[in-house]
N, C-alpha and C. Protein backbone atom coordinates (compact mmCIF):
# COMPACT_ATOMS: atom_id res chain seq x y z
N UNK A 1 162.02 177.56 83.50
CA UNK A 1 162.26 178.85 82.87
C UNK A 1 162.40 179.90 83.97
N UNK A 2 163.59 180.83 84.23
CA UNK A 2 163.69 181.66 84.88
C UNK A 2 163.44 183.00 84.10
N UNK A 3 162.53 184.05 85.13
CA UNK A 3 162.53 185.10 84.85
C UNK A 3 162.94 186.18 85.94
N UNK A 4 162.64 187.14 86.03
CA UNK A 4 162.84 188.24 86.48
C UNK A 4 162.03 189.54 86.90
N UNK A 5 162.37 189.85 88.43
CA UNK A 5 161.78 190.66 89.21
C UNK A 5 161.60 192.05 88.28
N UNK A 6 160.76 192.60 87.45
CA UNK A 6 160.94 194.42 86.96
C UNK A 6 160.85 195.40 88.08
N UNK A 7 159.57 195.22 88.47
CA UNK A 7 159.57 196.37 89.83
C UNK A 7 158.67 195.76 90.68
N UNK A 8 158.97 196.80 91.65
CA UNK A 8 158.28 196.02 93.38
C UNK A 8 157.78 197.82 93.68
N UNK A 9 156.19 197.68 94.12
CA UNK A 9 155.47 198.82 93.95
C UNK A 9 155.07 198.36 95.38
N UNK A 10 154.91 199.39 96.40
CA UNK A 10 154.13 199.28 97.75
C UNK A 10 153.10 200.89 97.80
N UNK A 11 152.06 200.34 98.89
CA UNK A 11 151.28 202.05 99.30
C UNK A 11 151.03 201.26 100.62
N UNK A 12 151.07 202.64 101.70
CA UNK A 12 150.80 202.11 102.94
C UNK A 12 149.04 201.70 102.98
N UNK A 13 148.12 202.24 102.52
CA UNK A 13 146.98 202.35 102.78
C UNK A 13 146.77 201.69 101.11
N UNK A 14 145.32 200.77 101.43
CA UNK A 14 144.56 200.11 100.64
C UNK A 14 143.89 201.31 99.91
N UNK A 15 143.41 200.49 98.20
CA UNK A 15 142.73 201.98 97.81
C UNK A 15 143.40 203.24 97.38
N UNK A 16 145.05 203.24 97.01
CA UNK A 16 145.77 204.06 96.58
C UNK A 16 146.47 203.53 95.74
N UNK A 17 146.99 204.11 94.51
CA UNK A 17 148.11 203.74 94.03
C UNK A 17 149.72 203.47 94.56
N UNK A 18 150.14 202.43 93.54
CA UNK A 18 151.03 202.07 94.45
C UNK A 18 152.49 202.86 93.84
N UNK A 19 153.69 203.23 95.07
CA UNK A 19 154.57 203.49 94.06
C UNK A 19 156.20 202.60 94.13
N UNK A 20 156.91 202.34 93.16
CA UNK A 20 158.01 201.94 93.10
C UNK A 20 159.01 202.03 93.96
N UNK A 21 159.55 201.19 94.68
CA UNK A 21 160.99 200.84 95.31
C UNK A 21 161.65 200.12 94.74
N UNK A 22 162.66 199.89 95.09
CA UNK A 22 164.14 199.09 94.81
C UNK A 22 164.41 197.82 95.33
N UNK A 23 163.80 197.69 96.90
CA UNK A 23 163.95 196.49 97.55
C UNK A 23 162.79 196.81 98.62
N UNK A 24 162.58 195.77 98.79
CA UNK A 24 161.58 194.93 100.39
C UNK A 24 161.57 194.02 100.77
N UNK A 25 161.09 193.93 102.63
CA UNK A 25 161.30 193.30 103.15
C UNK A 25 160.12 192.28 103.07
N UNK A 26 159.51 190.88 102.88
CA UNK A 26 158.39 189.90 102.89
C UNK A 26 158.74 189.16 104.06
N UNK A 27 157.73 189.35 104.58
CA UNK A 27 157.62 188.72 106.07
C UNK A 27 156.16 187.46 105.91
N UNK A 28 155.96 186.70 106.66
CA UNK A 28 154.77 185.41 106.32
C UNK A 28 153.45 186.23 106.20
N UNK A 29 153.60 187.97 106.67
CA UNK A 29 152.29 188.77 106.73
C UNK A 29 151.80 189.22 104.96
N UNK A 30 153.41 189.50 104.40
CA UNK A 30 153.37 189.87 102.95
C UNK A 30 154.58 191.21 102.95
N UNK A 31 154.43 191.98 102.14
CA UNK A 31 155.28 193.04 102.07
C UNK A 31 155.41 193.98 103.39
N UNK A 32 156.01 194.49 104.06
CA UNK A 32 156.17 195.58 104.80
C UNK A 32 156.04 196.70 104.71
N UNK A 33 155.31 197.54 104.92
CA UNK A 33 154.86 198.44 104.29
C UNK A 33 153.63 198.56 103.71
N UNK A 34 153.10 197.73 103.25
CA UNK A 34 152.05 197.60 102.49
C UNK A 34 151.22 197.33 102.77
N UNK A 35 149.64 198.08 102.37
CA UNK A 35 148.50 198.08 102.90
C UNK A 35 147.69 196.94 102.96
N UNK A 36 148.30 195.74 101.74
CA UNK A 36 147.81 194.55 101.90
C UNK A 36 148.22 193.44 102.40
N UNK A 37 149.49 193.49 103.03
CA UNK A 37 149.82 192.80 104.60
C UNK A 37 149.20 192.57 105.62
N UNK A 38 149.10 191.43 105.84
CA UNK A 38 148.11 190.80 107.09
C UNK A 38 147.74 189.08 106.23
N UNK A 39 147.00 188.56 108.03
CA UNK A 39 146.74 187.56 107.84
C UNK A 39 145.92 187.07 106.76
N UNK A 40 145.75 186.64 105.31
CA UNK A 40 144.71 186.43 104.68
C UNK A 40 145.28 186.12 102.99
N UNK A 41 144.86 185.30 102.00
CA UNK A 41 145.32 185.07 100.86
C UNK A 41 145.79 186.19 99.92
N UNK A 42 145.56 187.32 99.99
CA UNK A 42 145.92 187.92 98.53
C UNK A 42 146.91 188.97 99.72
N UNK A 43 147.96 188.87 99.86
CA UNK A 43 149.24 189.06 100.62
C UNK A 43 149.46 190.14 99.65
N UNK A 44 150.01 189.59 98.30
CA UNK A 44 151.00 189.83 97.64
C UNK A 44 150.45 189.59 96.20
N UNK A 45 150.42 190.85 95.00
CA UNK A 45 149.91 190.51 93.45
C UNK A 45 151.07 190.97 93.30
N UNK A 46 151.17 190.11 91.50
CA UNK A 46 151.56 190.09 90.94
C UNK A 46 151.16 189.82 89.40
N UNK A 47 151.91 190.29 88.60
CA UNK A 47 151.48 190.65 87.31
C UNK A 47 152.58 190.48 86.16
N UNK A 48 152.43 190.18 85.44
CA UNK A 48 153.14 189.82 84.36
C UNK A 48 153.23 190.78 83.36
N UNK A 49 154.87 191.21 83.26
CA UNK A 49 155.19 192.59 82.63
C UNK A 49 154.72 193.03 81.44
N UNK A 50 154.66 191.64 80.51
CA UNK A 50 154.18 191.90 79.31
C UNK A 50 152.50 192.14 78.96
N UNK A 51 151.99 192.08 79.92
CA UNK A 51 150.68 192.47 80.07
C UNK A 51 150.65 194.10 80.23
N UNK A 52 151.75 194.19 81.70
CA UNK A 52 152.00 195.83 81.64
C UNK A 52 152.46 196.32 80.15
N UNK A 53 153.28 195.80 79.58
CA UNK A 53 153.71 196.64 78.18
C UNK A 53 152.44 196.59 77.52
N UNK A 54 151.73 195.39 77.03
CA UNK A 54 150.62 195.80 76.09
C UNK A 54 149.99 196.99 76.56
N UNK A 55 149.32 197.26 77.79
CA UNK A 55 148.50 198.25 77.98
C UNK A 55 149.09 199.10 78.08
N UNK A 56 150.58 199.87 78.15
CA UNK A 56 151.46 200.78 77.96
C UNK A 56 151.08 201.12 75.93
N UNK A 57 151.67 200.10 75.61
CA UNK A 57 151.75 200.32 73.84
C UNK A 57 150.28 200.57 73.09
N UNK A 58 149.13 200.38 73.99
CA UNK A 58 147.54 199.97 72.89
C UNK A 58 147.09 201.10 74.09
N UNK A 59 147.62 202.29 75.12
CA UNK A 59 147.14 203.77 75.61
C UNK A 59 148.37 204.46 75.80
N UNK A 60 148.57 204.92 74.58
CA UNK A 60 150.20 205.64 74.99
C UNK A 60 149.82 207.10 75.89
N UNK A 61 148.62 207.28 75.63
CA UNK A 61 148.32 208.37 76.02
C UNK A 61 147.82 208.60 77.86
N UNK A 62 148.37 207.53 78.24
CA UNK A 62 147.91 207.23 79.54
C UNK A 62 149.49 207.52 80.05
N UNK A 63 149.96 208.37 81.14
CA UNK A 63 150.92 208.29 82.16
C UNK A 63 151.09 206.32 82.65
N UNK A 64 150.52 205.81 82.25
CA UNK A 64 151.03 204.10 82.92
C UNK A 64 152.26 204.23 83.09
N UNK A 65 152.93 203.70 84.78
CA UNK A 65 154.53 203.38 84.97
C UNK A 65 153.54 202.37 86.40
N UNK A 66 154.81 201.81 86.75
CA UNK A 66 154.96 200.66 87.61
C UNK A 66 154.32 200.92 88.82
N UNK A 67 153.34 199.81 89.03
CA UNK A 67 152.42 200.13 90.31
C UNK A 67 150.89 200.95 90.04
N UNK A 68 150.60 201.49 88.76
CA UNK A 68 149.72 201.81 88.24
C UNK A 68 148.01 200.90 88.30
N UNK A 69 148.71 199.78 88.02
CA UNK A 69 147.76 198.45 88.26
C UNK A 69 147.60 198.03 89.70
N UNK A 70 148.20 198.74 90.63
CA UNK A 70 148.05 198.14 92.06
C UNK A 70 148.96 197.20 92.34
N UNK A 71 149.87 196.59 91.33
CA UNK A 71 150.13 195.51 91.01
C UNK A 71 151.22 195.61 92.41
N UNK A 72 152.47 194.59 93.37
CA UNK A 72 153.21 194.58 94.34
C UNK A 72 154.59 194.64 93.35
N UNK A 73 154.30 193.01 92.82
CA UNK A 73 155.16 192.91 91.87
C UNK A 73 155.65 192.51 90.27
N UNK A 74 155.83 193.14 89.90
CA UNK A 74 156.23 192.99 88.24
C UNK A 74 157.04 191.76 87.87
N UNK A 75 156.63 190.68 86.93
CA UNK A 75 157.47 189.68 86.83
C UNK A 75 157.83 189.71 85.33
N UNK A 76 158.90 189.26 84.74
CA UNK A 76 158.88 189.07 83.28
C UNK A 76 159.84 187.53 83.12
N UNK A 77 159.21 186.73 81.96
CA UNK A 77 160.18 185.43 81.83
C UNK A 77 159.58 184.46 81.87
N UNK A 78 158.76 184.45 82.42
CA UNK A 78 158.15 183.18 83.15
C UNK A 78 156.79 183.11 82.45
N UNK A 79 156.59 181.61 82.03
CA UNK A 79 155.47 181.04 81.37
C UNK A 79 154.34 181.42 82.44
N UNK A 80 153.43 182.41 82.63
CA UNK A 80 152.23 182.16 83.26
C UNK A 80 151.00 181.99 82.65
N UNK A 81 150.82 181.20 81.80
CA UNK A 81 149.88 180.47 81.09
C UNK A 81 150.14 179.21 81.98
N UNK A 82 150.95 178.76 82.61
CA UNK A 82 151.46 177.59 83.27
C UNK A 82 151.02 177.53 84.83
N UNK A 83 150.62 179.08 85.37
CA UNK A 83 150.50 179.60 86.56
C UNK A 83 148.84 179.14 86.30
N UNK A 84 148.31 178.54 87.93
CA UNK A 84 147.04 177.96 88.27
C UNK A 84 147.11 178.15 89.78
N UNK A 85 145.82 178.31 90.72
CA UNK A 85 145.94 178.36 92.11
C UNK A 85 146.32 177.11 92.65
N UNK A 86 147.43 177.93 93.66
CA UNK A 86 147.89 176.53 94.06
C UNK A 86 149.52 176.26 93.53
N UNK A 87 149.67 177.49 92.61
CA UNK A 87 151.16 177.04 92.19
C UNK A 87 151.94 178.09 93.19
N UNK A 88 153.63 178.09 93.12
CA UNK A 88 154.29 178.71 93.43
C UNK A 88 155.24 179.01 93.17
N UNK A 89 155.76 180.05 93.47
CA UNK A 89 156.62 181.26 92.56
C UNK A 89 157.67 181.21 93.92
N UNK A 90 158.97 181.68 93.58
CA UNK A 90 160.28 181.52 94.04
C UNK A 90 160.97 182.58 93.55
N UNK A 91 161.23 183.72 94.63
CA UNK A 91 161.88 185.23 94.03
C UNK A 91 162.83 185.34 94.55
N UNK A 92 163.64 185.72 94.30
CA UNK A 92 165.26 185.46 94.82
C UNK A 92 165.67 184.68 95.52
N UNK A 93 166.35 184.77 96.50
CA UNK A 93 167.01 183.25 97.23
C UNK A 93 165.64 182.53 97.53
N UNK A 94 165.23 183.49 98.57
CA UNK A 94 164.27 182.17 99.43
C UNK A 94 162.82 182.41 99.44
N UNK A 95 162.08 183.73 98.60
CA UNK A 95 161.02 183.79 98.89
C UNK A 95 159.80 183.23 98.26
N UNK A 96 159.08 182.48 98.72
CA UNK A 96 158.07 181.42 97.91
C UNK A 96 156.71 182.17 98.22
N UNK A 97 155.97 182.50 97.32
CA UNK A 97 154.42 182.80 97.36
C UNK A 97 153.83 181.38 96.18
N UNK A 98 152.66 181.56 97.51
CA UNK A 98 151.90 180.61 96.76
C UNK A 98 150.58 181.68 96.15
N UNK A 99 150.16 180.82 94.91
CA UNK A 99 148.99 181.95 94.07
C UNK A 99 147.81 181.29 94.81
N UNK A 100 147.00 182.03 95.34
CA UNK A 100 145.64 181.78 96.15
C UNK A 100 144.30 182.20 95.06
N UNK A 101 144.48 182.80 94.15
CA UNK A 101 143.74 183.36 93.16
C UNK A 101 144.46 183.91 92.10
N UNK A 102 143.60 183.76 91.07
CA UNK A 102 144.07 184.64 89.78
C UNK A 102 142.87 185.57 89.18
N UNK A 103 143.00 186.78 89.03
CA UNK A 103 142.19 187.75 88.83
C UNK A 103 140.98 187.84 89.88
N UNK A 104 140.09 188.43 90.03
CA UNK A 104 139.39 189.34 91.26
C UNK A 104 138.30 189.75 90.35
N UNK A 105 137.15 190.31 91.52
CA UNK A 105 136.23 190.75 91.05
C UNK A 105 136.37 192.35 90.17
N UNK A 106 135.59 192.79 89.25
CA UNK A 106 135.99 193.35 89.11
C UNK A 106 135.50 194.87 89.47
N UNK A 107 135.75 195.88 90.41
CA UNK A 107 134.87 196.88 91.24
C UNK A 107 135.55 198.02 90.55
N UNK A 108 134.66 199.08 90.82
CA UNK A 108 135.43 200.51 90.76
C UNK A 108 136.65 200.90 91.59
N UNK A 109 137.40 201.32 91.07
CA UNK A 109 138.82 201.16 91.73
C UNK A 109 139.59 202.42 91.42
N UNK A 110 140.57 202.59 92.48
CA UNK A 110 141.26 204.17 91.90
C UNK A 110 141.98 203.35 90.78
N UNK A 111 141.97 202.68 90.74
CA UNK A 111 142.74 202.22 88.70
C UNK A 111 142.25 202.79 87.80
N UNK A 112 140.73 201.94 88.16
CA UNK A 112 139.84 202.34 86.96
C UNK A 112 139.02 203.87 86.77
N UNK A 113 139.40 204.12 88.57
CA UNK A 113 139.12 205.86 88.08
C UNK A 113 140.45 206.70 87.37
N UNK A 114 141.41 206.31 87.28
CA UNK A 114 142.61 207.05 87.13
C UNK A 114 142.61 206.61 85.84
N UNK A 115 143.06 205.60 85.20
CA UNK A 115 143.78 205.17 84.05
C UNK A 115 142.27 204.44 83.14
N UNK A 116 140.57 204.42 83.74
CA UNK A 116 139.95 204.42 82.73
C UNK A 116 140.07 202.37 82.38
N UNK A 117 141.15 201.56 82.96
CA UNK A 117 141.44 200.24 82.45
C UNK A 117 141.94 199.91 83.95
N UNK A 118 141.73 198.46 83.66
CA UNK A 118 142.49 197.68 85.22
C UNK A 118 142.83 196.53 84.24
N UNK A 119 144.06 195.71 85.04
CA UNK A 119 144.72 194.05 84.33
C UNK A 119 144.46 193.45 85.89
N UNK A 120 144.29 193.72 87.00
CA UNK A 120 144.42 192.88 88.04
C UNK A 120 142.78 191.76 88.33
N UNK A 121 141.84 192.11 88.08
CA UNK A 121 140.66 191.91 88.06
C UNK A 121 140.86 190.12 86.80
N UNK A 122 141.56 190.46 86.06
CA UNK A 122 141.62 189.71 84.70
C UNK A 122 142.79 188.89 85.26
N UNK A 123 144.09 189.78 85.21
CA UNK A 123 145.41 189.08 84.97
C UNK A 123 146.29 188.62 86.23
N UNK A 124 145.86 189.23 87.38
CA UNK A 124 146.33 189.12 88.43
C UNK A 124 147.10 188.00 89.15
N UNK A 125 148.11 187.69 89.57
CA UNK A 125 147.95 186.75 90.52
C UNK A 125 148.07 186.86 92.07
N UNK A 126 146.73 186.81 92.88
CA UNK A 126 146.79 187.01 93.73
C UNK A 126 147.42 185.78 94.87
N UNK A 127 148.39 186.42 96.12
CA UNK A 127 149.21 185.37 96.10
C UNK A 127 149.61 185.36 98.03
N UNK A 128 149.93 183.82 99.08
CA UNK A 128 149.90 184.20 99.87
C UNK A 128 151.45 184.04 100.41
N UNK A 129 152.18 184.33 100.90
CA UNK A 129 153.22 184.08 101.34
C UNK A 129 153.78 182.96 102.07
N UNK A 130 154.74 182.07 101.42
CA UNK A 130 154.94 180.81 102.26
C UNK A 130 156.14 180.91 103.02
N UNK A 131 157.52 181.91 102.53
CA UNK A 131 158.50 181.76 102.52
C UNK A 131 158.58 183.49 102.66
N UNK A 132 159.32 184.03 103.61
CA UNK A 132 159.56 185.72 103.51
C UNK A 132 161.12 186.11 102.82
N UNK A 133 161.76 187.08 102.69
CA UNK A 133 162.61 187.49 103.17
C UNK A 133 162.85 188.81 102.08
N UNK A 134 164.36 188.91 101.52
CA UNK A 134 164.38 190.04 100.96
C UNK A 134 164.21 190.22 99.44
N UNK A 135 163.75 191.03 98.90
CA UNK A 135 163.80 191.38 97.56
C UNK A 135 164.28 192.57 96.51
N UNK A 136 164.51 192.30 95.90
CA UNK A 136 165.09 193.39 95.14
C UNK A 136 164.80 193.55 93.50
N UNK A 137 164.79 194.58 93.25
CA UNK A 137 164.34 194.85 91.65
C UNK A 137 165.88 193.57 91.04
N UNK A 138 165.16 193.10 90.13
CA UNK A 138 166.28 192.71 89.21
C UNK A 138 166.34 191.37 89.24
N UNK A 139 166.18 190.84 91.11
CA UNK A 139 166.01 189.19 91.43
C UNK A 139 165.42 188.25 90.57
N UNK A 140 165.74 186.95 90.59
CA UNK A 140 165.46 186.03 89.84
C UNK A 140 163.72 185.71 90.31
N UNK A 141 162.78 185.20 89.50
CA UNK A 141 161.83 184.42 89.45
C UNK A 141 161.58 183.65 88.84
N UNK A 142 160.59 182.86 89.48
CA UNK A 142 160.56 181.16 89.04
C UNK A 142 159.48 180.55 89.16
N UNK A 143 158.69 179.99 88.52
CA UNK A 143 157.90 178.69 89.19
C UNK A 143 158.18 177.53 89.43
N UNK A 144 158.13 177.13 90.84
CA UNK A 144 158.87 175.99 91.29
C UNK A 144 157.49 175.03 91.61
């Protein structure tokens, strides 16, 4: 089952919200740019869009847009009920993350000070980079 890239959210510094771009560069460190680049498993989250819509539709009254959750990248399409550590995901041509974790402890967070709710703690997939290169809103995803 193929799905699809929604958005790709970066912040230089850990501990901030993240905000929306168009494209990035993934290097074996993780995103460029991004405060959670470096040597170590959770490189790169990701989140599953329709998780973002529920908590959009059940707090309308919340500003929620993309990167709100901390989240890197937005996926939609793809069975992740199927997603377990240890699997891996395939985003446009060549870039492969492997999931090192799924959901996180769950701490006080500028999420949960801002928006009152967090999905990464729960829904997350935290993920390390096997494969770098470029990405772009719109690109294909996959579990391979």
């Amino acid at each position: 089952m193929q799905g699809k890239v929604i958005s790709i959210c970066i912040s230089e510094q850990r501990g901030v919200l993240k905000n929306e771009v168009s494209s990035v560069e993934i290097t074996n460190q993780g995103i460029v740019g991004d405060g959670h680049s470096g040597d170590w498993e959770r490189q790169v989250t990701c989140l599953n869009y329709q998780s973002f819509k529920k908590a959009k539709e059940k707090h309308p009254e919340l500003d929620l847009h993309p990167g709100s959750f901390a989240e890197n990248i937005t996926i939609d399409g793809i069975d992740f009920s199927r997603i377990q550590p240890g699997s891996k995901l395939q985003l446009g041509e060549s870039i492969i993350l492997q999931v090192s974790q799924i959901g996180k402890e769950d701490h006080p967070s500028v999420v949960t000070r801002t928006y009152g709710i967090s999905l990464l703690p729960y829904e997350g997939l935290f993920c390390k980079v096997i494969e770098g290169g470029n990405l772009s809103k719109g690109d294909k995803a996959e579990i391979i």
